[in-house]
PDB file of N, CA and C in Angstrom:
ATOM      1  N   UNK A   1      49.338  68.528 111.174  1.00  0.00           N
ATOM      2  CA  UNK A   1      49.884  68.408 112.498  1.00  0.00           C
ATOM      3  C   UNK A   1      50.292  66.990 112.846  1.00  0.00           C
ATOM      4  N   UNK A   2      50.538  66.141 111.871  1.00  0.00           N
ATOM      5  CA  UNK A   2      51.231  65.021 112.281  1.00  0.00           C
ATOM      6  C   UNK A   2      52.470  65.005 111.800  1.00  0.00           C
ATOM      7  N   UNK A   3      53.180  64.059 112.302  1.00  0.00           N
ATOM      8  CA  UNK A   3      52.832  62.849 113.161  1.00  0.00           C
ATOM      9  C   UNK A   3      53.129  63.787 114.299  1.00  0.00           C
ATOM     10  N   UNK A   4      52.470  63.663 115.503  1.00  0.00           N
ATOM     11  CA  UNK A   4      52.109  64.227 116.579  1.00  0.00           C
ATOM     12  C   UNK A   4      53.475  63.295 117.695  1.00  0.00           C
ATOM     13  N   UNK A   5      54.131  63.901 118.235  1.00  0.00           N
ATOM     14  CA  UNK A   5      55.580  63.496 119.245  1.00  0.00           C
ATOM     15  C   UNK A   5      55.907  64.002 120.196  1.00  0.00           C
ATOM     16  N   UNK A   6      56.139  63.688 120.945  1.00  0.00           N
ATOM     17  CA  UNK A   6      55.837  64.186 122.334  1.00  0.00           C
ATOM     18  C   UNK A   6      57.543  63.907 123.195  1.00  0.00           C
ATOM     19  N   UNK A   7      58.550  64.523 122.573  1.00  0.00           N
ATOM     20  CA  UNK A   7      59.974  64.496 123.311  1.00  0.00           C
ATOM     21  C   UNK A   7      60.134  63.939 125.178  1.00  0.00           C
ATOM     22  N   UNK A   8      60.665  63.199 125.255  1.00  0.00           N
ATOM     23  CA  UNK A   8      61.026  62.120 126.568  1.00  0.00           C
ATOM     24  C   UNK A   8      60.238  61.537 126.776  1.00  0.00           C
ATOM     25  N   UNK A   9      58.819  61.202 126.097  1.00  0.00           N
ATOM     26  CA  UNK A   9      57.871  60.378 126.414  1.00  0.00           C
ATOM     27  C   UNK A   9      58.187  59.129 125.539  1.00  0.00           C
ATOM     28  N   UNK A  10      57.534  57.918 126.303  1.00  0.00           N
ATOM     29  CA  UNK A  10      57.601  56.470 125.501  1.00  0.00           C
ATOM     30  C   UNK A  10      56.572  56.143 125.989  1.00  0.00           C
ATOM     31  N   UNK A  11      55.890  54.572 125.160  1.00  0.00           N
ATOM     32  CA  UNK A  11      54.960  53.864 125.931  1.00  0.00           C
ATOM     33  C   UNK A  11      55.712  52.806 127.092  1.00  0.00           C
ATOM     34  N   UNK A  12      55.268  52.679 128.343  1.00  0.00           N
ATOM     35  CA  UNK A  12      56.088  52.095 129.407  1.00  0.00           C
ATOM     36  C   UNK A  12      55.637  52.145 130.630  1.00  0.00           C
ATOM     37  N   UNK A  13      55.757  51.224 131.636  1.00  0.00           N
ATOM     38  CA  UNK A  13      55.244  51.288 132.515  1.00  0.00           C
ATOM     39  C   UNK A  13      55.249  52.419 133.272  1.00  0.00           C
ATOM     40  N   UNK A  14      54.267  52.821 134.658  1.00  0.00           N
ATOM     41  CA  UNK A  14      54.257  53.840 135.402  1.00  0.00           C
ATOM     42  C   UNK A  14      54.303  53.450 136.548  1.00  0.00           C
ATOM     43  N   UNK A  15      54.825  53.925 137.408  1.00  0.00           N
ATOM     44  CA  UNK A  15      54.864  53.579 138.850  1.00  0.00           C
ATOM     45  C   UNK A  15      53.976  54.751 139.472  1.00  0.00           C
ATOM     46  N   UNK A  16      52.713  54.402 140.412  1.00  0.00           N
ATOM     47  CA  UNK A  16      52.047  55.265 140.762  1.00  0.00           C
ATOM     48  C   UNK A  16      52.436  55.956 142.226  1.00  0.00           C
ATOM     49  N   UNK A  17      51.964  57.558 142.114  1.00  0.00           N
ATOM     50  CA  UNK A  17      52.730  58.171 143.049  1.00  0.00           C
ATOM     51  C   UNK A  17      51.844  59.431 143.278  1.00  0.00           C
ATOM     52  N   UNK A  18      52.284  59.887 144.180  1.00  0.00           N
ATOM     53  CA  UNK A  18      51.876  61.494 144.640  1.00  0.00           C
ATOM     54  C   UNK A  18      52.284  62.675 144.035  1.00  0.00           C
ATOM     55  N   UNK A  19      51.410  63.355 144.187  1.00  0.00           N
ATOM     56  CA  UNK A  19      52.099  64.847 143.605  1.00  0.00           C
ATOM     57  C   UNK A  19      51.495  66.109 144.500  1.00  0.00           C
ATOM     58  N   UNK A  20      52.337  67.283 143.741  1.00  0.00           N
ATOM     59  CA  UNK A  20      51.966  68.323 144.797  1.00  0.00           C
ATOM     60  C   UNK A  20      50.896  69.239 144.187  1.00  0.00           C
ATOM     61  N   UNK A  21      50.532  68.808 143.170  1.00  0.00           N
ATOM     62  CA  UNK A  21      50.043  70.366 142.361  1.00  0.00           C
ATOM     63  C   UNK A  21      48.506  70.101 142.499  1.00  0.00           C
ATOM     64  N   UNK A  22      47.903  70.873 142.191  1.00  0.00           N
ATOM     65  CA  UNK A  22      46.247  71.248 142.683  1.00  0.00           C
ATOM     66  C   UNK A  22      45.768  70.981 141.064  1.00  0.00           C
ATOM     67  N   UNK A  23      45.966  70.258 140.182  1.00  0.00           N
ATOM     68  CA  UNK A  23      44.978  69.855 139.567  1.00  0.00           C
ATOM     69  C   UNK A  23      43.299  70.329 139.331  1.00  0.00           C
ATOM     70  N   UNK A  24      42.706  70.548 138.548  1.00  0.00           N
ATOM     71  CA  UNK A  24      41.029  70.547 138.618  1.00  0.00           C
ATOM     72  C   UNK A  24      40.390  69.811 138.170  1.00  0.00           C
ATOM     73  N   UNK A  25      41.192  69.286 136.997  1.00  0.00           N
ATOM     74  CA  UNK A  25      40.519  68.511 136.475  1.00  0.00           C
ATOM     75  C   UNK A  25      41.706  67.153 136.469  1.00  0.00           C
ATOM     76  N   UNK A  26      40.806  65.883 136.073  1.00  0.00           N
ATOM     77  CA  UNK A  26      41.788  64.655 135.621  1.00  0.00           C
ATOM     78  C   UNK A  26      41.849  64.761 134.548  1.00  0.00           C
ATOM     79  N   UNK A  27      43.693  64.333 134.056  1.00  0.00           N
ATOM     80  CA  UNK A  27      43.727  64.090 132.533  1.00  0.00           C
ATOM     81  C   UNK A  27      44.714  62.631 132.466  1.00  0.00           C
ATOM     82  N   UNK A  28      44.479  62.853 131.435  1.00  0.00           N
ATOM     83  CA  UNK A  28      45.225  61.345 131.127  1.00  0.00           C
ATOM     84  C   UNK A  28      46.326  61.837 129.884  1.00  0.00           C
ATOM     85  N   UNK A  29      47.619  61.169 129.539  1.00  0.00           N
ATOM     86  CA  UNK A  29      48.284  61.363 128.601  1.00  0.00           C
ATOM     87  C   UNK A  29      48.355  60.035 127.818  1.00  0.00           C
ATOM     88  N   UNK A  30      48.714  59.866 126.454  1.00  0.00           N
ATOM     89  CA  UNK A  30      48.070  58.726 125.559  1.00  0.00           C
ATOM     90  C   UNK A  30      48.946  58.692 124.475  1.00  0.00           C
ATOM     91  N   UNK A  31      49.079  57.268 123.882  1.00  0.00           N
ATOM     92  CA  UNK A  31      49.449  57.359 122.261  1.00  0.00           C
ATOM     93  C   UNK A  31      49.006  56.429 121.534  1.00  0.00           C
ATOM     94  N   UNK A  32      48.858  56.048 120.337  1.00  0.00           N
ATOM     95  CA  UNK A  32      47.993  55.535 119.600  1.00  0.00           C
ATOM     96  C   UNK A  32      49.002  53.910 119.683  1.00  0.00           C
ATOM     97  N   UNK A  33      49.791  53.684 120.249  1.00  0.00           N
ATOM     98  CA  UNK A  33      50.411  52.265 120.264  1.00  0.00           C
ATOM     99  C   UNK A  33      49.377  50.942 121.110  1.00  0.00           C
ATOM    100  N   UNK A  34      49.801  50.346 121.155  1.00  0.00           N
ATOM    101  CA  UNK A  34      48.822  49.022 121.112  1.00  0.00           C
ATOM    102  C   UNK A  34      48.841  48.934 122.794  1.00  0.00           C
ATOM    103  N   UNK A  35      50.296  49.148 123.835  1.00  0.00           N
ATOM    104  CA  UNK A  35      49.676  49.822 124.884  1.00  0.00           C
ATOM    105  C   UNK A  35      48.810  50.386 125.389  1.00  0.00           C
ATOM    106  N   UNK A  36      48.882  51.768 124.642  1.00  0.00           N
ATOM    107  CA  UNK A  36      48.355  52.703 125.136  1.00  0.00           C
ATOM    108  C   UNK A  36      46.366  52.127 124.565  1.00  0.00           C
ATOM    109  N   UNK A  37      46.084  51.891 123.510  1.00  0.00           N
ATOM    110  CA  UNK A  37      45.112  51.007 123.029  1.00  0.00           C
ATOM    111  C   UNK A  37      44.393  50.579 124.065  1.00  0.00           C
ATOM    112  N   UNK A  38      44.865  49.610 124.461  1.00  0.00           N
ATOM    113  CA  UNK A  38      44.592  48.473 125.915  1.00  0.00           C
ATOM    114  C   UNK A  38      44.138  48.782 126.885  1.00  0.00           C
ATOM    115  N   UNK A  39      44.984  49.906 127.305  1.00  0.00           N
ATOM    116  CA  UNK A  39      44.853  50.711 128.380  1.00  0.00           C
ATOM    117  C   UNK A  39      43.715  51.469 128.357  1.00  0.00           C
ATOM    118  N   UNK A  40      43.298  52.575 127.055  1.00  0.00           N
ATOM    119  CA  UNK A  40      42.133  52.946 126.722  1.00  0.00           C
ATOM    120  C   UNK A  40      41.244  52.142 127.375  1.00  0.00           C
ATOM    121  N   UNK A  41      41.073  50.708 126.758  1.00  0.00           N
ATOM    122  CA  UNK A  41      39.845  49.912 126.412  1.00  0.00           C
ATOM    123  C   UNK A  41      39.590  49.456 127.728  1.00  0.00           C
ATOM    124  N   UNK A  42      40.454  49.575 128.790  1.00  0.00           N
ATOM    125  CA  UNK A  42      40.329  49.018 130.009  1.00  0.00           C
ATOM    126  C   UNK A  42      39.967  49.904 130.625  1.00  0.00           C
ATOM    127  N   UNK A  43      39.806  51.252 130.263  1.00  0.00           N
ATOM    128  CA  UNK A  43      40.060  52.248 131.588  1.00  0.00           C
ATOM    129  C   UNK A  43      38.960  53.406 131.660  1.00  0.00           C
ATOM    130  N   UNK A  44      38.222  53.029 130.716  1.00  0.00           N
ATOM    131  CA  UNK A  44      37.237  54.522 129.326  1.00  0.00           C
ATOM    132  C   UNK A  44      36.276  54.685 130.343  1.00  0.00           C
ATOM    133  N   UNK A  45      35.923  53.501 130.776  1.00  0.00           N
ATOM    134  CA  UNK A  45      34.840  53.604 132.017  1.00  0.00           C
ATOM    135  C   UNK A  45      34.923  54.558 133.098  1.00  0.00           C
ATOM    136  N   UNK A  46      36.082  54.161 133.761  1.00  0.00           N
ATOM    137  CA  UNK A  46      36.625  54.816 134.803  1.00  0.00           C
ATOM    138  C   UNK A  46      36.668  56.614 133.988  1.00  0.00           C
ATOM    139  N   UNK A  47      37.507  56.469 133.260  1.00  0.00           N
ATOM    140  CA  UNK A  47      37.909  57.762 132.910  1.00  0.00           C
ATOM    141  C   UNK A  47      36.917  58.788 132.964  1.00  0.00           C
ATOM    142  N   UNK A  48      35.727  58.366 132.107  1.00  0.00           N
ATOM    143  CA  UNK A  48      34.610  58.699 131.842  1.00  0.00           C
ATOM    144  C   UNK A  48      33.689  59.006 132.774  1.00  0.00           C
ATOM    145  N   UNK A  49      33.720  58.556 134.042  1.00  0.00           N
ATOM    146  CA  UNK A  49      33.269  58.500 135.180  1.00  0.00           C
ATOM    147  C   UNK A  49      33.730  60.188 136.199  1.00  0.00           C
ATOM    148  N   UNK A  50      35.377  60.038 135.978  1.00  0.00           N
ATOM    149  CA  UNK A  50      35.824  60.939 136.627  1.00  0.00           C
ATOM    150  C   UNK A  50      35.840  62.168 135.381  1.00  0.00           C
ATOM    151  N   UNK A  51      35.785  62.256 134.493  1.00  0.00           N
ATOM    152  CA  UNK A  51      35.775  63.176 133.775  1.00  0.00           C
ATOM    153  C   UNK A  51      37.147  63.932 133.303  1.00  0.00           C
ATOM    154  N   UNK A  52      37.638  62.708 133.349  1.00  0.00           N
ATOM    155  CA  UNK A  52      38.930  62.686 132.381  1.00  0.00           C
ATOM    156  C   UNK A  52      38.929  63.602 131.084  1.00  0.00           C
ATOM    157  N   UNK A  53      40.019  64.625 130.616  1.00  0.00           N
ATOM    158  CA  UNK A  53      40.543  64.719 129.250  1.00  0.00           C
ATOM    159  C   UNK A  53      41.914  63.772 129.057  1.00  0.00           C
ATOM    160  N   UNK A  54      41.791  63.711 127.445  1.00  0.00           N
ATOM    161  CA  UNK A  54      42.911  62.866 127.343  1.00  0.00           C
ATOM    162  C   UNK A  54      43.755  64.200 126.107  1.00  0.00           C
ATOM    163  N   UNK A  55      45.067  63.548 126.462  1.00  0.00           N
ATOM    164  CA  UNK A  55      46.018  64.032 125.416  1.00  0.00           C
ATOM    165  C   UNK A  55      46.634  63.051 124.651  1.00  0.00           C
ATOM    166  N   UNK A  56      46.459  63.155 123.317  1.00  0.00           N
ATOM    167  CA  UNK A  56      47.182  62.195 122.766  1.00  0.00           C
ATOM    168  C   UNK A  56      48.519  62.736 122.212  1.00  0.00           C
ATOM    169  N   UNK A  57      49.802  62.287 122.601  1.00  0.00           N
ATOM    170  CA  UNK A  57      50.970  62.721 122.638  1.00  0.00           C
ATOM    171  C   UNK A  57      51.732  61.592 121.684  1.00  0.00           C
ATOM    172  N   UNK A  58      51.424  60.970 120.953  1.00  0.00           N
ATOM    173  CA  UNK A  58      52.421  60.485 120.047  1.00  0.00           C
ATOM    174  C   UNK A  58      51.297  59.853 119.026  1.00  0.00           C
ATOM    175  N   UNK A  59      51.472  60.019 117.841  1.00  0.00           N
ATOM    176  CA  UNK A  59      50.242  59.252 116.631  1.00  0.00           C
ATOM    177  C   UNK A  59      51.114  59.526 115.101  1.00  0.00           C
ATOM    178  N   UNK A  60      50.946  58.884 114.577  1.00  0.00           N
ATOM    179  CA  UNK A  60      51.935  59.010 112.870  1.00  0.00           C
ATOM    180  C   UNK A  60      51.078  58.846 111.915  1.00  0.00           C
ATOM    181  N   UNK A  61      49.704  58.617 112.145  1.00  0.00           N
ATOM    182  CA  UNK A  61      48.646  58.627 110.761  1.00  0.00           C
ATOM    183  C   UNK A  61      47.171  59.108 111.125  1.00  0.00           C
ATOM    184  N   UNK A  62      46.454  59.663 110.263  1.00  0.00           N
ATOM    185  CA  UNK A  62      45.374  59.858 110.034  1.00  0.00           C
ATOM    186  C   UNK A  62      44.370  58.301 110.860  1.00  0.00           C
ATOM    187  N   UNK A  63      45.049  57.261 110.596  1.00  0.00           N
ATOM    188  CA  UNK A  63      44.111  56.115 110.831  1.00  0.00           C
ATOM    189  C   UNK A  63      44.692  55.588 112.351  1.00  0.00           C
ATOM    190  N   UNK A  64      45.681  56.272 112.529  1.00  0.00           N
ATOM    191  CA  UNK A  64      46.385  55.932 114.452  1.00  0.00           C
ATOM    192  C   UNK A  64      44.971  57.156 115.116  1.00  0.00           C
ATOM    193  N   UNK A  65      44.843  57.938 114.277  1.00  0.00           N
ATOM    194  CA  UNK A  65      44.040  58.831 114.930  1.00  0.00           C
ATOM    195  C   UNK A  65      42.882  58.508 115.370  1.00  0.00           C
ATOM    196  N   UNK A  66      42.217  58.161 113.942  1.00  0.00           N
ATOM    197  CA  UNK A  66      40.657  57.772 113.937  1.00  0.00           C
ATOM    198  C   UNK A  66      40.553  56.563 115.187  1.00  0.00           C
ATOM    199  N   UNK A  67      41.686  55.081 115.202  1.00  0.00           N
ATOM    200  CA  UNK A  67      41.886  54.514 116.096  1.00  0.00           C
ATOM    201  C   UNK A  67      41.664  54.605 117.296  1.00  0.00           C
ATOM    202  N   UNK A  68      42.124  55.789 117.675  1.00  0.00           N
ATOM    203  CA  UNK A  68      41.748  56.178 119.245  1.00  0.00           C
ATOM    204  C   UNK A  68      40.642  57.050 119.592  1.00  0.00           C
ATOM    205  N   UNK A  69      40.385  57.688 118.393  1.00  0.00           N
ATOM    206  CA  UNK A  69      39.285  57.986 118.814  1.00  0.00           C
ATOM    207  C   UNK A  69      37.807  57.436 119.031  1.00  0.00           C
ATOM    208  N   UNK A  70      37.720  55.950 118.111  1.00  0.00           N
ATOM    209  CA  UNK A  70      36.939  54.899 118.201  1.00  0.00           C
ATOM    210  C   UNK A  70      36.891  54.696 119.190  1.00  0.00           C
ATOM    211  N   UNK A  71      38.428  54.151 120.213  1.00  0.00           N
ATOM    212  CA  UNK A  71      38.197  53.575 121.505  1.00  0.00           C
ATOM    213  C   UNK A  71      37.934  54.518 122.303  1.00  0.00           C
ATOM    214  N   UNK A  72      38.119  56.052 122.134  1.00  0.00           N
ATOM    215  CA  UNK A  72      37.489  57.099 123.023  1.00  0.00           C
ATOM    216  C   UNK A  72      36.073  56.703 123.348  1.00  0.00           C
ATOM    217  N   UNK A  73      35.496  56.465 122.460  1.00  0.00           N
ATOM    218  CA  UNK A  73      33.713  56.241 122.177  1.00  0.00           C
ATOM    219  C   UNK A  73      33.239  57.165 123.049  1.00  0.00           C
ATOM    220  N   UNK A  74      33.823  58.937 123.108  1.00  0.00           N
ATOM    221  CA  UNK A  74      32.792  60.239 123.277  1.00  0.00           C
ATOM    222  C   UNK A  74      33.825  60.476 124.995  1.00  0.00           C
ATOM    223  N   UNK A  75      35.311  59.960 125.374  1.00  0.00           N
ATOM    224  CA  UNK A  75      36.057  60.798 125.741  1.00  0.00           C
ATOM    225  C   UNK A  75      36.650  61.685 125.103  1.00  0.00           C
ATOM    226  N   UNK A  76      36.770  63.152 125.365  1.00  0.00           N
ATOM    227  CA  UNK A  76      37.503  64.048 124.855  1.00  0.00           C
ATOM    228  C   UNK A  76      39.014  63.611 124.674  1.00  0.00           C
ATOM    229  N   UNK A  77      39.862  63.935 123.658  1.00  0.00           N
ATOM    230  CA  UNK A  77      40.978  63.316 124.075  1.00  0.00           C
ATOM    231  C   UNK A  77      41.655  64.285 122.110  1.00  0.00           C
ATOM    232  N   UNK A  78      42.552  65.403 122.918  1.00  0.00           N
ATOM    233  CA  UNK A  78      42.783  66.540 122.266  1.00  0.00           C
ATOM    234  C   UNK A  78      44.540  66.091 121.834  1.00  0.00           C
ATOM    235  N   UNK A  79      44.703  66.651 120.125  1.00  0.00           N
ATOM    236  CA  UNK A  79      46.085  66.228 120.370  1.00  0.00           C
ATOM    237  C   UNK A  79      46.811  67.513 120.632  1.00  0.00           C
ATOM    238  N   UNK A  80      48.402  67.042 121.576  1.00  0.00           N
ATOM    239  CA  UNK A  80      49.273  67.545 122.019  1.00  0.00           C
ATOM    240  C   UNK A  80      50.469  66.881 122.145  1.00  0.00           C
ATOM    241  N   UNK A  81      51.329  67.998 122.451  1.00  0.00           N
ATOM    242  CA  UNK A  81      52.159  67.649 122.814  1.00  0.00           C
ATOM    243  C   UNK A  81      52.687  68.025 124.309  1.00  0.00           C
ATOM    244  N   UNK A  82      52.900  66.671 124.953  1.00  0.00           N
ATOM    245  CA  UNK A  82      53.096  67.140 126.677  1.00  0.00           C
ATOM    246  C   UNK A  82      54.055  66.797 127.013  1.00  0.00           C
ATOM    247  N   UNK A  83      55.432  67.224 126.109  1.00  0.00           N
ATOM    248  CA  UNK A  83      56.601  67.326 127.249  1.00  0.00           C
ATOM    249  C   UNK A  83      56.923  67.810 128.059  1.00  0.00           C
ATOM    250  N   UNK A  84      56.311  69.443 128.253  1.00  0.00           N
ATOM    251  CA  UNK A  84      56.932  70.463 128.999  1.00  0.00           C
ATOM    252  C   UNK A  84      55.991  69.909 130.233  1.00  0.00           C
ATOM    253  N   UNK A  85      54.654  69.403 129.924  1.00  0.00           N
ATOM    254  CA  UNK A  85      53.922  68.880 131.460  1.00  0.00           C
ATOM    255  C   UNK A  85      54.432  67.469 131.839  1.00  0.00           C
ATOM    256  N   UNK A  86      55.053  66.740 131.075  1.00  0.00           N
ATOM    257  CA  UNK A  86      55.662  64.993 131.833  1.00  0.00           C
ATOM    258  C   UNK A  86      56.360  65.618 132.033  1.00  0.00           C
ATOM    259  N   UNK A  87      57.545  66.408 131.723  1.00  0.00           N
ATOM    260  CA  UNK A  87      58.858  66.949 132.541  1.00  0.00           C
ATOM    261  C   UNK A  87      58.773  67.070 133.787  1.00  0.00           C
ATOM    262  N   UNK A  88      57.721  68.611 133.834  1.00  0.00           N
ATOM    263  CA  UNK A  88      57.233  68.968 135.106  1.00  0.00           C
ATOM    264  C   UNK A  88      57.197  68.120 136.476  1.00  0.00           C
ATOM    265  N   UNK A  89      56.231  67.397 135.419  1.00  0.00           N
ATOM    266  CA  UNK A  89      55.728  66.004 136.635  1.00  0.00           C
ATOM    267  C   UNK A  89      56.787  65.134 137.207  1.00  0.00           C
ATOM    268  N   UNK A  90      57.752  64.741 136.115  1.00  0.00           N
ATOM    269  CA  UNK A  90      59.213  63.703 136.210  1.00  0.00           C
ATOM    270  C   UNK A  90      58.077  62.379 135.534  1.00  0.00           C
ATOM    271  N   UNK A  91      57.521  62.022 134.354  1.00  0.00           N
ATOM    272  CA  UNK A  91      56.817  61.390 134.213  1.00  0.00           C
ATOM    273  C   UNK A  91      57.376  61.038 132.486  1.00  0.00           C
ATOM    274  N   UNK A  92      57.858  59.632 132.633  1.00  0.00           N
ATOM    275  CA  UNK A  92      58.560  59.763 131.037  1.00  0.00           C
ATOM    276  C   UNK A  92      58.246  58.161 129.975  1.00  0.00           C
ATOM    277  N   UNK A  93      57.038  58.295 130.916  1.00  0.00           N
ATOM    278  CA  UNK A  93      55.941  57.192 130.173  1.00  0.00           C
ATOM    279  C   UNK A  93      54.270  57.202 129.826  1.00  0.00           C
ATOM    280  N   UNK A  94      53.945  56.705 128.940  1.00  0.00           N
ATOM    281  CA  UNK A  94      52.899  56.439 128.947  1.00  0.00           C
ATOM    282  C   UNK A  94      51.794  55.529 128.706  1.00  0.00           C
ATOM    283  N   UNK A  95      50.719  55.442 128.647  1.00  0.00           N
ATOM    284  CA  UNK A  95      49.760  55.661 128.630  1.00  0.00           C
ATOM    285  C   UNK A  95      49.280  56.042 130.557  1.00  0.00           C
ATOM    286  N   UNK A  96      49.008  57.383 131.184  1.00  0.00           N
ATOM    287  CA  UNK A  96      49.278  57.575 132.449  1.00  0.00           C
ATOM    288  C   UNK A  96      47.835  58.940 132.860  1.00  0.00           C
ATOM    289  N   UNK A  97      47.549  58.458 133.749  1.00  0.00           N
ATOM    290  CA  UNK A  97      46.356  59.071 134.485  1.00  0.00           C
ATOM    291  C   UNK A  97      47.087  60.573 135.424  1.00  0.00           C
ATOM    292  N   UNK A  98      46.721  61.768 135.195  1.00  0.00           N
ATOM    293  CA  UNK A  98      47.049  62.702 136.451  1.00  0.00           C
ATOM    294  C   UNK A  98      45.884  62.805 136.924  1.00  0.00           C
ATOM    295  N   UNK A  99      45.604  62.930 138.465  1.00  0.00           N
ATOM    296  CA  UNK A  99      44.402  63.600 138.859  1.00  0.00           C
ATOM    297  C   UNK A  99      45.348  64.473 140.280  1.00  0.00           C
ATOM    298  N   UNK A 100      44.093  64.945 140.892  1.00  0.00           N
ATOM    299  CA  UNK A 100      44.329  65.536 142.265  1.00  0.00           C
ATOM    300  C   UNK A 100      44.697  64.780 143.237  1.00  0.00           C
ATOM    301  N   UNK A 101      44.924  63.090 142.832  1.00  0.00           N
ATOM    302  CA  UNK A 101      45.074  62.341 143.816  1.00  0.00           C
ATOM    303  C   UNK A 101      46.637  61.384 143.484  1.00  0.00           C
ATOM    304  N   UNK A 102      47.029  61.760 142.446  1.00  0.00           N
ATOM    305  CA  UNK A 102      48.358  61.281 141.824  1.00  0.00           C
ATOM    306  C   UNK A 102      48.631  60.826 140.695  1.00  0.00           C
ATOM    307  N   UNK A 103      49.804  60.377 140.613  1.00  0.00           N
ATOM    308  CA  UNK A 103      49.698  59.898 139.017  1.00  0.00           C
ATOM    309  C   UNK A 103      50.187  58.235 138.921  1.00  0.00           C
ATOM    310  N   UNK A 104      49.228  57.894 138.098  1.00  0.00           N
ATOM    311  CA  UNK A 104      49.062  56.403 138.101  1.00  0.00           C
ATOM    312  C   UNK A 104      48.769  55.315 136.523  1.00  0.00           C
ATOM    313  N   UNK A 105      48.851  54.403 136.750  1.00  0.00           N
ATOM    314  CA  UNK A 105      48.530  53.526 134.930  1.00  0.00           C
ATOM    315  C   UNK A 105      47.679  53.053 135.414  1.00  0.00           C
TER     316      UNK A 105
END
């Protein structure tokens, strides 16, 4: 199942915003680039806190994999592919947080 790609998504900034949909849970969308990395390492706390899943939507090796899942250190974080849900959203970057309260980096 690699390399794992995720169509209209890039790593790139997010502008945080509102949404309409009822959510249950928080997820986060992800890719194994040095962004998205960073962002992990800054955020695992938080994530972890709210009970974040993550999707990892773009990875090209066995060792991009293991990578993030190190910096997971015991977040869930499932691979996929989430174009048809960034579409949805109008969301065509990542490394990016959804919750019930909006979507944000």
């Amino acid at each position: 199942w690699l390399p794992i790609q995720s169509a209209g998504l890039t790593p790139g900034p997010v502008q945080a915003r509102s949404h309409d949909r009822p959510f249950a849970r928080p997820f986060f969308l992800i890719g194994s680039d040095g962004r998205s990395r960073q962002w992990l390492r800054a955020n695992r706390d938080r994530l972890k806190a709210i009970g974040a899943v993550g999707m990892l939507v773009q990875a090209e090796t066995r060792e991009d994999l293991q990578a993030v899942a190190d910096l997971a250190d015991g977040l869930s974080i499932l691979p996929a592919s989430a174009s048809d849900i960034a579409k949805a959203l109008g969301i065509s970057h990542y490394p990016v947080l959804i919750s019930a309260h909006g979507i944000e980096q």
